[in-house]
N, C-alpha and C. Protein backbone atom coordinates (compact mmCIF):
# COMPACT_ATOMS: atom_id res chain seq x y z
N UNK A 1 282.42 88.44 -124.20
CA UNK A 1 282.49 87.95 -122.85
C UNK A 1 281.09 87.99 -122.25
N UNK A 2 280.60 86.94 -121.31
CA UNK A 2 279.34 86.81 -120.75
C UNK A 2 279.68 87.99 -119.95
N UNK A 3 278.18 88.29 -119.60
CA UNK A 3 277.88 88.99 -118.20
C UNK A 3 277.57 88.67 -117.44
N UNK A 4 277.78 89.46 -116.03
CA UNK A 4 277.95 88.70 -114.65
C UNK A 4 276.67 88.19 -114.54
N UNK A 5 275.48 88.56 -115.03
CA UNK A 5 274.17 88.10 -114.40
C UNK A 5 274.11 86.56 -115.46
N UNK A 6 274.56 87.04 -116.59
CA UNK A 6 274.27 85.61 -117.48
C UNK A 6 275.02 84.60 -116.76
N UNK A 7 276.66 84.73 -116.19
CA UNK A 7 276.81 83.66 -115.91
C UNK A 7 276.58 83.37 -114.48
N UNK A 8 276.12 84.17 -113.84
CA UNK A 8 275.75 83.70 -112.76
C UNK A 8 274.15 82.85 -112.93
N UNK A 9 273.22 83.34 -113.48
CA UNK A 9 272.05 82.49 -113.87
C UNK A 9 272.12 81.11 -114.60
N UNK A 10 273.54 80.81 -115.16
CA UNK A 10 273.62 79.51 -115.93
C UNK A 10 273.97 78.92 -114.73
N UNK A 11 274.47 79.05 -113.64
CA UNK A 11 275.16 78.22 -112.46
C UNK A 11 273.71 77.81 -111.53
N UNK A 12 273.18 79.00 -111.64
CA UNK A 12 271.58 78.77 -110.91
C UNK A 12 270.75 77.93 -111.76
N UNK A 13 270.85 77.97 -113.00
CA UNK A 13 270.45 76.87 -113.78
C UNK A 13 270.81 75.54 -113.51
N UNK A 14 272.14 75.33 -113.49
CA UNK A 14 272.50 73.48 -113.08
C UNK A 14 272.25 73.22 -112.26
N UNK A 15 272.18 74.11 -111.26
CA UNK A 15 271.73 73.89 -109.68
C UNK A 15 270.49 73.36 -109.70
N UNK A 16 269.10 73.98 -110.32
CA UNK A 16 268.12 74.31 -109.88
C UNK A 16 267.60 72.75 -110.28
N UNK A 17 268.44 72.34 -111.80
CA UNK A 17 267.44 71.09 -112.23
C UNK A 17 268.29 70.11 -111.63
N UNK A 18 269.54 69.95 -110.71
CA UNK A 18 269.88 68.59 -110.18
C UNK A 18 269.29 68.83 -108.65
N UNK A 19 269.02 70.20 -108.56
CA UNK A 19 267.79 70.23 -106.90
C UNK A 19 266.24 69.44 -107.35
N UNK A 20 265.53 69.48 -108.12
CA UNK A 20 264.55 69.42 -108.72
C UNK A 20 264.54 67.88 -108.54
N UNK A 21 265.66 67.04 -109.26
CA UNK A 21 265.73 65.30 -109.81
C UNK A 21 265.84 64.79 -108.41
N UNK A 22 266.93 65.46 -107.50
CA UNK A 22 267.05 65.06 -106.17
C UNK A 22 265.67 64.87 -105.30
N UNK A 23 264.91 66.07 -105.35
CA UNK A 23 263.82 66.49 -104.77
C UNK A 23 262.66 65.64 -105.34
N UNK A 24 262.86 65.18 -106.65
CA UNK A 24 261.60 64.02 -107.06
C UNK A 24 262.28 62.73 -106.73
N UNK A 25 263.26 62.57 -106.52
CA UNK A 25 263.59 61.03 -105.94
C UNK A 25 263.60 60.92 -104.26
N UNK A 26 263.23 62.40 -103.69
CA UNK A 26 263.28 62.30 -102.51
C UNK A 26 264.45 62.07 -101.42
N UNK A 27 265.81 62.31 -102.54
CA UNK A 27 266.88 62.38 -101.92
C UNK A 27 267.28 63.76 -100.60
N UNK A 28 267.10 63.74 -99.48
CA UNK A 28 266.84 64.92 -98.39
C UNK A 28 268.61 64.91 -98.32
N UNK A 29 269.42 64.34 -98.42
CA UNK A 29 270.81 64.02 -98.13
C UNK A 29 271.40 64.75 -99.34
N UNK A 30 271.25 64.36 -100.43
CA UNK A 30 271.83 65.40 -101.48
C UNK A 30 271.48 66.67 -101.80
N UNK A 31 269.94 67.05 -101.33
CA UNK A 31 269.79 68.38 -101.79
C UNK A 31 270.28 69.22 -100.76
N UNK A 32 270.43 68.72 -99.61
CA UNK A 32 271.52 69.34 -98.54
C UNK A 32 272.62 69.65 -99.10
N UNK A 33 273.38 68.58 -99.73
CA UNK A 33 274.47 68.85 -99.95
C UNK A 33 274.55 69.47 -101.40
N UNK A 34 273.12 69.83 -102.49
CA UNK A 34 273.55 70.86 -103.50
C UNK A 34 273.74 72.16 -102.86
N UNK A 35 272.46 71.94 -101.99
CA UNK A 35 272.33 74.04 -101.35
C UNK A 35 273.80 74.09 -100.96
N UNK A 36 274.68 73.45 -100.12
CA UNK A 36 275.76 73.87 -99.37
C UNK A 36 276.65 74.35 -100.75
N UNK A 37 277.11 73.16 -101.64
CA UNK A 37 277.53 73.12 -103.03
C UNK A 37 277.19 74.58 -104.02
N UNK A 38 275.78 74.79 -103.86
CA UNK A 38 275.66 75.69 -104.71
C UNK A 38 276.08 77.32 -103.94
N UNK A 39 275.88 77.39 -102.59
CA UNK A 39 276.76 78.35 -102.09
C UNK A 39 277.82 78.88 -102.11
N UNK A 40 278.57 77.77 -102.06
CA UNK A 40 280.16 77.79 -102.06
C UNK A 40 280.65 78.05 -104.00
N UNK A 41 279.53 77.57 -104.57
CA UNK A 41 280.36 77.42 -105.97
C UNK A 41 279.80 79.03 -106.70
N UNK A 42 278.31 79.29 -106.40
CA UNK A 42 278.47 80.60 -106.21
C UNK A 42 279.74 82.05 -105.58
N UNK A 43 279.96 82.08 -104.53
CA UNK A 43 280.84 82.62 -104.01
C UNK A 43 282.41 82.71 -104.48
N UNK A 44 282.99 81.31 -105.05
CA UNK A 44 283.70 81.10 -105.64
C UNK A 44 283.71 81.98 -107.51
N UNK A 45 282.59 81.87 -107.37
CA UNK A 45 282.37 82.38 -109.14
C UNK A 45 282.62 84.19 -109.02
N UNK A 46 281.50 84.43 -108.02
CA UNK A 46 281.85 85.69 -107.80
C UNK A 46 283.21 86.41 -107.49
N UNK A 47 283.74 85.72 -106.57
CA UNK A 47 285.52 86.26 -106.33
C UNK A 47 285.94 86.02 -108.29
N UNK A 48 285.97 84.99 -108.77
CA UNK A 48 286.72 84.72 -110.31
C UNK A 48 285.72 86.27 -111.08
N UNK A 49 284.83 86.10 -111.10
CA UNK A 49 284.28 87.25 -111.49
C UNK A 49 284.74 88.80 -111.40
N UNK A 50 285.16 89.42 -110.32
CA UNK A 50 285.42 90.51 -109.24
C UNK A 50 286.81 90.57 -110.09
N UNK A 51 287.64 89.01 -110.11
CA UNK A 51 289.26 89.29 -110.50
C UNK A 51 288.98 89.39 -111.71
N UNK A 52 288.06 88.82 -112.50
CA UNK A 52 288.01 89.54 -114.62
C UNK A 52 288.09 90.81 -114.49
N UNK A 53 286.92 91.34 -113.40
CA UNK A 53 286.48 92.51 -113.47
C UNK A 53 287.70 93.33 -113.92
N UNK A 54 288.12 93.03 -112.28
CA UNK A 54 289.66 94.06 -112.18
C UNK A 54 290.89 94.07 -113.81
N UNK A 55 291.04 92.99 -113.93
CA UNK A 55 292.09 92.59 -115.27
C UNK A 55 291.54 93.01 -116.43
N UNK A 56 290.22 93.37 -116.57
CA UNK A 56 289.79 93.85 -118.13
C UNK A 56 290.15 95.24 -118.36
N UNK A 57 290.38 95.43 -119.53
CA UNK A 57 291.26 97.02 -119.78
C UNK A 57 290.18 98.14 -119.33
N UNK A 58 290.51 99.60 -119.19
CA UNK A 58 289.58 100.40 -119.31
C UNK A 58 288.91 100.96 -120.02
N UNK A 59 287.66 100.94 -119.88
CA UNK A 59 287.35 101.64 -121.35
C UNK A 59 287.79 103.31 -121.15
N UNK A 60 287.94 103.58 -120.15
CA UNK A 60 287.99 105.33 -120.21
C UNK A 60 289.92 105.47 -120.45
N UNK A 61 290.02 106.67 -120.80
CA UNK A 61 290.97 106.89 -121.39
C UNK A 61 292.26 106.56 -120.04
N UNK A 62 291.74 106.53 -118.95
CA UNK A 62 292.33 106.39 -117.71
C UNK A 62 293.09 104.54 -117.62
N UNK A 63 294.32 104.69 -117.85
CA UNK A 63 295.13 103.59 -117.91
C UNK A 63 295.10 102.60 -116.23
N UNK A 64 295.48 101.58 -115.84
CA UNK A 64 296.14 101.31 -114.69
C UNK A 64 296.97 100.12 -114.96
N UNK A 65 298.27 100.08 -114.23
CA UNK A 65 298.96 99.54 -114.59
C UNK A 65 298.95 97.86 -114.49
N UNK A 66 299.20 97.33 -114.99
CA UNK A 66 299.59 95.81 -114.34
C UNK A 66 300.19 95.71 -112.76
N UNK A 67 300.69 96.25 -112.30
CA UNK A 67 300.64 96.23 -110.97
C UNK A 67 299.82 96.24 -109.92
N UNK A 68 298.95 97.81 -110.07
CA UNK A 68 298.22 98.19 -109.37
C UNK A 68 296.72 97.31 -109.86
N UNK A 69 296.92 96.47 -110.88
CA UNK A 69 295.83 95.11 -110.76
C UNK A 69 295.79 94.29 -110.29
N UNK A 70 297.38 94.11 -110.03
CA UNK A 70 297.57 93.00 -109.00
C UNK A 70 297.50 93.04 -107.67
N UNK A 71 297.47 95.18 -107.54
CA UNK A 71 297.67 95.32 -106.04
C UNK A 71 295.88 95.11 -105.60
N UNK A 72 295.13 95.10 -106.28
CA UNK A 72 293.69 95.24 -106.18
C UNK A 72 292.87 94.09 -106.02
N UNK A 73 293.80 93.04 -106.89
CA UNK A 73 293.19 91.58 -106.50
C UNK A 73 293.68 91.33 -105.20
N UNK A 74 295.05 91.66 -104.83
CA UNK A 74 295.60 91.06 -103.44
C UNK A 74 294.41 91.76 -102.02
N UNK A 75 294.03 92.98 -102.76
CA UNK A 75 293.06 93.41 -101.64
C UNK A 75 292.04 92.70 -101.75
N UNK A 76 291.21 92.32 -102.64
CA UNK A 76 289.86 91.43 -103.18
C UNK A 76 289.97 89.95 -102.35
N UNK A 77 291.25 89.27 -102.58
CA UNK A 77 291.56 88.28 -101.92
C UNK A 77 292.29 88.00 -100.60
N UNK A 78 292.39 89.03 -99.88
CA UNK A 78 293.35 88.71 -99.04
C UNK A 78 292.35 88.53 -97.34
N UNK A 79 292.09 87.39 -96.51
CA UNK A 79 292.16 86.72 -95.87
C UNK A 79 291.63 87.69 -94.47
N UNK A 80 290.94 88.25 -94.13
CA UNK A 80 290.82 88.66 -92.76
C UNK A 80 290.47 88.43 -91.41
């Protein structure tokens, strides 16, 4: 399984070279709309990230149940 920094740096990667093509064609309208894009798709990665986190087994001898993973994402995700 990747790690959080690897896949977060491959996302900063696609970003960086369709900011770059935009930015040599002088498109001011799209690279607006990567930064907003790359915010949101960031943030998004991180929550999917946070929920692997939680769902991957433990390595310490300390069990938790399928429940209380689910009770942990509902806290991770829940709306305030």
């Amino acid at each position: 399984m990747r790690n959080r920094d690897r896949v977060i740096q491959s996302l900063e990667n696609v970003y960086r070279e369709s900011f770059a093509a935009a930015e040599s064609a002088g498109d001011a309208e799209r690279m607006s709309r990567l930064d907003l894009d790359y915010q949101r798709d960031q943030l998004q990665l991180e929550v999917l990230l946070d929920i692997r986190d939680l769902l991957k087994p433990e390595i310490e001898d300390k069990t938790i149940s399928l429940l209380e993973k689910a009770q942990s994402i509902r806290k991770l995700t829940r709306l305030r």
